[in-house]
Every structure is written in structure tokens, then in C-alpha cells.
N, C-alpha and C. Protein backbone atom coordinates (compact mmCIF):
# COMPACT_ATOMS: atom_id res chain seq x y z
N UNK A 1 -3.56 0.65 22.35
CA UNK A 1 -3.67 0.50 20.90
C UNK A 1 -3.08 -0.85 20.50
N UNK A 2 -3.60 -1.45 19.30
CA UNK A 2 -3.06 -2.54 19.29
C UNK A 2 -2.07 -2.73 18.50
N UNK A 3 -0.60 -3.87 18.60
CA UNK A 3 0.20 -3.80 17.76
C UNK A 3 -0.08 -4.00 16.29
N UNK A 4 0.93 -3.38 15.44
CA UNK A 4 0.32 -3.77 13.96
C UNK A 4 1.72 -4.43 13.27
N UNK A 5 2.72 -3.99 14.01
CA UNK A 5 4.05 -4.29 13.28
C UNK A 5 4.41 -5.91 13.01
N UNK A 6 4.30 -5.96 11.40
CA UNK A 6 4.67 -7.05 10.97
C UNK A 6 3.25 -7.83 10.91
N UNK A 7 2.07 -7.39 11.09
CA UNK A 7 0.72 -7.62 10.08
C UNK A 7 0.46 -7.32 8.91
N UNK A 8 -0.05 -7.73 8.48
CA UNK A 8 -0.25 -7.60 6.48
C UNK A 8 -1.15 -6.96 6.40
N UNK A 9 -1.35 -5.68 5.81
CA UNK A 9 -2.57 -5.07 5.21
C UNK A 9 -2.64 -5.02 3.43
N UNK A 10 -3.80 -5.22 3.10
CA UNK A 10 -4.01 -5.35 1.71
C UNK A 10 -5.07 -3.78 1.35
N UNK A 11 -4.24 -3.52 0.58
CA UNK A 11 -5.13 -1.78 0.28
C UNK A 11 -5.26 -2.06 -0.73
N UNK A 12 -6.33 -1.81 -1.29
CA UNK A 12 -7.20 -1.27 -2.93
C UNK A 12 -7.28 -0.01 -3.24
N UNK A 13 -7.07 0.29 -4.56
CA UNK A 13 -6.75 2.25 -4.33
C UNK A 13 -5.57 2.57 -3.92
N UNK A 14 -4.44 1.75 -3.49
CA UNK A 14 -3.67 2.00 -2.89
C UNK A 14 -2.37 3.22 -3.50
N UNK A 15 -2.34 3.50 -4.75
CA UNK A 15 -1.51 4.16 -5.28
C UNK A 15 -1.91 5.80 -5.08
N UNK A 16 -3.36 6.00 -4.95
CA UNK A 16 -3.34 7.41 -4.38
C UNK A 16 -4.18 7.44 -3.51
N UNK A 17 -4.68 9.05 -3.00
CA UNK A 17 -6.07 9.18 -1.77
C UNK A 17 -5.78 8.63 -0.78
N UNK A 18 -6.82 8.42 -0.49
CA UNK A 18 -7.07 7.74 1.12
C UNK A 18 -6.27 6.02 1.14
N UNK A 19 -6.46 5.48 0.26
CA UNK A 19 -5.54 4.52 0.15
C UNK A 19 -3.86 4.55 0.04
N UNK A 20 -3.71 5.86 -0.44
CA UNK A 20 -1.80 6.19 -0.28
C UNK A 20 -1.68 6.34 1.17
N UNK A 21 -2.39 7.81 1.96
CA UNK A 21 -2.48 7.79 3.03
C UNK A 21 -2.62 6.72 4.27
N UNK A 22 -3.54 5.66 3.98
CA UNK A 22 -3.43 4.82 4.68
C UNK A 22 -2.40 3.91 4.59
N UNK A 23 -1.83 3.72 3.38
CA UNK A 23 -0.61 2.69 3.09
C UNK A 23 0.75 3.69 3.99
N UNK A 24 0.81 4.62 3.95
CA UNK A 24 1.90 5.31 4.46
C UNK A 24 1.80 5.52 5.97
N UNK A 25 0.54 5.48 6.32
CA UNK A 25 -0.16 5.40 8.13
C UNK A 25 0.64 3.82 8.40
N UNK A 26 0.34 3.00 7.58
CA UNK A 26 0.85 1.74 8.05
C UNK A 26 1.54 1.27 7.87
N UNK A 27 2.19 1.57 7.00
CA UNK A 27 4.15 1.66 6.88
C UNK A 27 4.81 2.29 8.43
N UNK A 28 4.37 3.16 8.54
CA UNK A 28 5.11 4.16 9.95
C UNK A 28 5.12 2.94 11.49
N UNK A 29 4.33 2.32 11.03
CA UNK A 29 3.42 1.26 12.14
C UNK A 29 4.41 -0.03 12.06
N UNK A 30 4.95 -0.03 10.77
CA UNK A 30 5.63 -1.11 10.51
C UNK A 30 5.08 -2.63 10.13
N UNK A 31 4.29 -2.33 9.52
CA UNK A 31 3.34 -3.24 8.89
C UNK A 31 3.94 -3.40 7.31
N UNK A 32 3.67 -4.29 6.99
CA UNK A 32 3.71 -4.88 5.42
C UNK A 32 2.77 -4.90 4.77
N UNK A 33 2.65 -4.02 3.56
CA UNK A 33 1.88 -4.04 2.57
C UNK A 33 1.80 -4.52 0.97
N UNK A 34 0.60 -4.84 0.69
CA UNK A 34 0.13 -4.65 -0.60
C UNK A 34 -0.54 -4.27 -0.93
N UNK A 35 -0.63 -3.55 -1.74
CA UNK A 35 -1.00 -2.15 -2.83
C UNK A 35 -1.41 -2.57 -3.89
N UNK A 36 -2.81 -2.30 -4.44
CA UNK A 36 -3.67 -3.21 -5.15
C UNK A 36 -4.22 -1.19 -5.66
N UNK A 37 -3.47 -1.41 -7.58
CA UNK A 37 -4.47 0.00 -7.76
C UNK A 37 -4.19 -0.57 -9.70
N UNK A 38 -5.40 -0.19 -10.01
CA UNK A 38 -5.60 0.00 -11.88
C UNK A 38 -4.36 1.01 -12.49
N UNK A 39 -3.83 2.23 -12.22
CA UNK A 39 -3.05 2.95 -12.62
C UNK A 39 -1.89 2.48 -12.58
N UNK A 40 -1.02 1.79 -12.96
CA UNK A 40 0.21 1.17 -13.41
C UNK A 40 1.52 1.98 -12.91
N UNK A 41 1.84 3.03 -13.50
CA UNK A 41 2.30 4.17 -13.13
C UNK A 41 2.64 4.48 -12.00
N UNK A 42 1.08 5.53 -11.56
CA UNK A 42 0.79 5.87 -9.96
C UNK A 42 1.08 4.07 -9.13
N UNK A 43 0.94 3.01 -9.05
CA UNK A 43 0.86 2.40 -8.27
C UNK A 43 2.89 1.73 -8.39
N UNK A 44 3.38 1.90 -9.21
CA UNK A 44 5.25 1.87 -8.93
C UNK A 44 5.32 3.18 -8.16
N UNK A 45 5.19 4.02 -8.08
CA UNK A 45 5.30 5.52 -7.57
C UNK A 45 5.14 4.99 -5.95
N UNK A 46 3.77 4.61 -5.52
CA UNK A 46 3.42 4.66 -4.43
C UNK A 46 4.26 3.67 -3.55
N UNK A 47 4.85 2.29 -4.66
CA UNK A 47 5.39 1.47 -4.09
C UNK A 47 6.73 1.94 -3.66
N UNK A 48 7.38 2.22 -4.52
CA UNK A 48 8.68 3.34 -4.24
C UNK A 48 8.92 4.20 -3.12
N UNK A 49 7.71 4.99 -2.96
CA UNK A 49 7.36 5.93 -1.72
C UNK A 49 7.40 5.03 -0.21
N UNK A 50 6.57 3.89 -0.54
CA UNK A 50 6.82 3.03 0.97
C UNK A 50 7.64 2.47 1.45
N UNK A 51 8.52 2.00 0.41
CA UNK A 51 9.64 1.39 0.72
C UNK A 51 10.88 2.01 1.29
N UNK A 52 10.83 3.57 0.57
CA UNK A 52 11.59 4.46 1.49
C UNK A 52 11.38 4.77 2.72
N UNK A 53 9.86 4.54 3.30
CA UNK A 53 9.90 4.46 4.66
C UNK A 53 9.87 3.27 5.51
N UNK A 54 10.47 2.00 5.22
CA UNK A 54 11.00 0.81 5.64
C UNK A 54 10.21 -0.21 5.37
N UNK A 55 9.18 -0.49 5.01
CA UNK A 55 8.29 -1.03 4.99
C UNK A 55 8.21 -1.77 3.73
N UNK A 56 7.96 -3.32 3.82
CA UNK A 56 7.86 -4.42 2.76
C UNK A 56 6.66 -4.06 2.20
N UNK A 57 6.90 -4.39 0.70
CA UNK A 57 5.55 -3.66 0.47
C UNK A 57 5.86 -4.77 -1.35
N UNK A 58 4.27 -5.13 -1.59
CA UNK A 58 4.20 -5.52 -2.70
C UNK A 58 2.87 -4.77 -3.29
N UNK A 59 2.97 -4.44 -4.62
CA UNK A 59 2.30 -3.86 -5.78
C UNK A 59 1.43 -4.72 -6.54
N UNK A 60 0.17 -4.67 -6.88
CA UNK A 60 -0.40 -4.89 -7.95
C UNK A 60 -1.40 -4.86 -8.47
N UNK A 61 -0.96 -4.60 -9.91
CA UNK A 61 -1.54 -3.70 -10.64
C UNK A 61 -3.15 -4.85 -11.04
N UNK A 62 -4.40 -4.26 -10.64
CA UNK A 62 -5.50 -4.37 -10.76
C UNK A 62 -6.98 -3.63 -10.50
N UNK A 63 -7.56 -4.12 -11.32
CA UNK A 63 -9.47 -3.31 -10.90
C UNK A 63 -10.38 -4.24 -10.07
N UNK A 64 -10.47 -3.69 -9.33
CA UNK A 64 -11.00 -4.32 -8.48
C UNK A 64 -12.50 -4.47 -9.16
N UNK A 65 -12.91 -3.71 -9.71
CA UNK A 65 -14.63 -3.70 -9.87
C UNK A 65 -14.60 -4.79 -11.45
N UNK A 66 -13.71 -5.45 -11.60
CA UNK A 66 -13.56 -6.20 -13.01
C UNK A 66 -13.50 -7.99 -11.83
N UNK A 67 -14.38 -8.71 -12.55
CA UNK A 67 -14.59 -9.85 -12.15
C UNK A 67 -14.25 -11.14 -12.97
């Protein structure tokens, strides 16, 4: 498998679903994230959540489908 620890992943959606899940898959991995979600709220929540499991992690708040 290949290493991931201390690669950057950028998630969209990231504050819930399959995008929380995956942000928290790659926290465990030891990877650094950012968390890209429209819900303001839910996406401090999620950031909060990762950071308790060690993992650098930056937030922000956007729509992706807005150009």
C-alpha cells in the first residue's frame, strides 16, 4: 500500500457523507487535510472532529458548483 502520511488531500463535501468519512480515513493515515464544504456550521464541526484525531487540517467554507 502506498504511504500517505504527510500528503495533502483536498476533499469537497468534506463536512459530511462520504467526504467526512473519507477525511477521517485519511486523518488515521496521517495525512493533512482540507475540507472544502457550503455548510459553515457542519464544516467547523468536521474540522474539530479531525483535529482530535491528530491530523492538520484546514476548512473552507465553499460551493463548489458556484463559478
Amino acid at each position: 500500500m502506498e504511504e500517505f502520511e504527510g500528503r495533502v488531500a483536498v476533499i469537497t463535501g468534506g463536512a459530511s457523507g462520504i467526504g467526512l468519512a473519507t477525511a477521517r480515513a485519511f486523518a488515521r493515515q496521517g495525512m493533512k487535510l482540507v475540507l472544502a464544504d457550503r455548510d459553515a456550521d457542519a464544516l467547523q464541526a468536521a474540522g474539530g472532529e479531525i483535529e482530535k484525531l491528530g491530523a492538520a487540517v484546514l476548512t473552507v467554507q465553499t460551493d463548489v458548483g458556484e463559478l
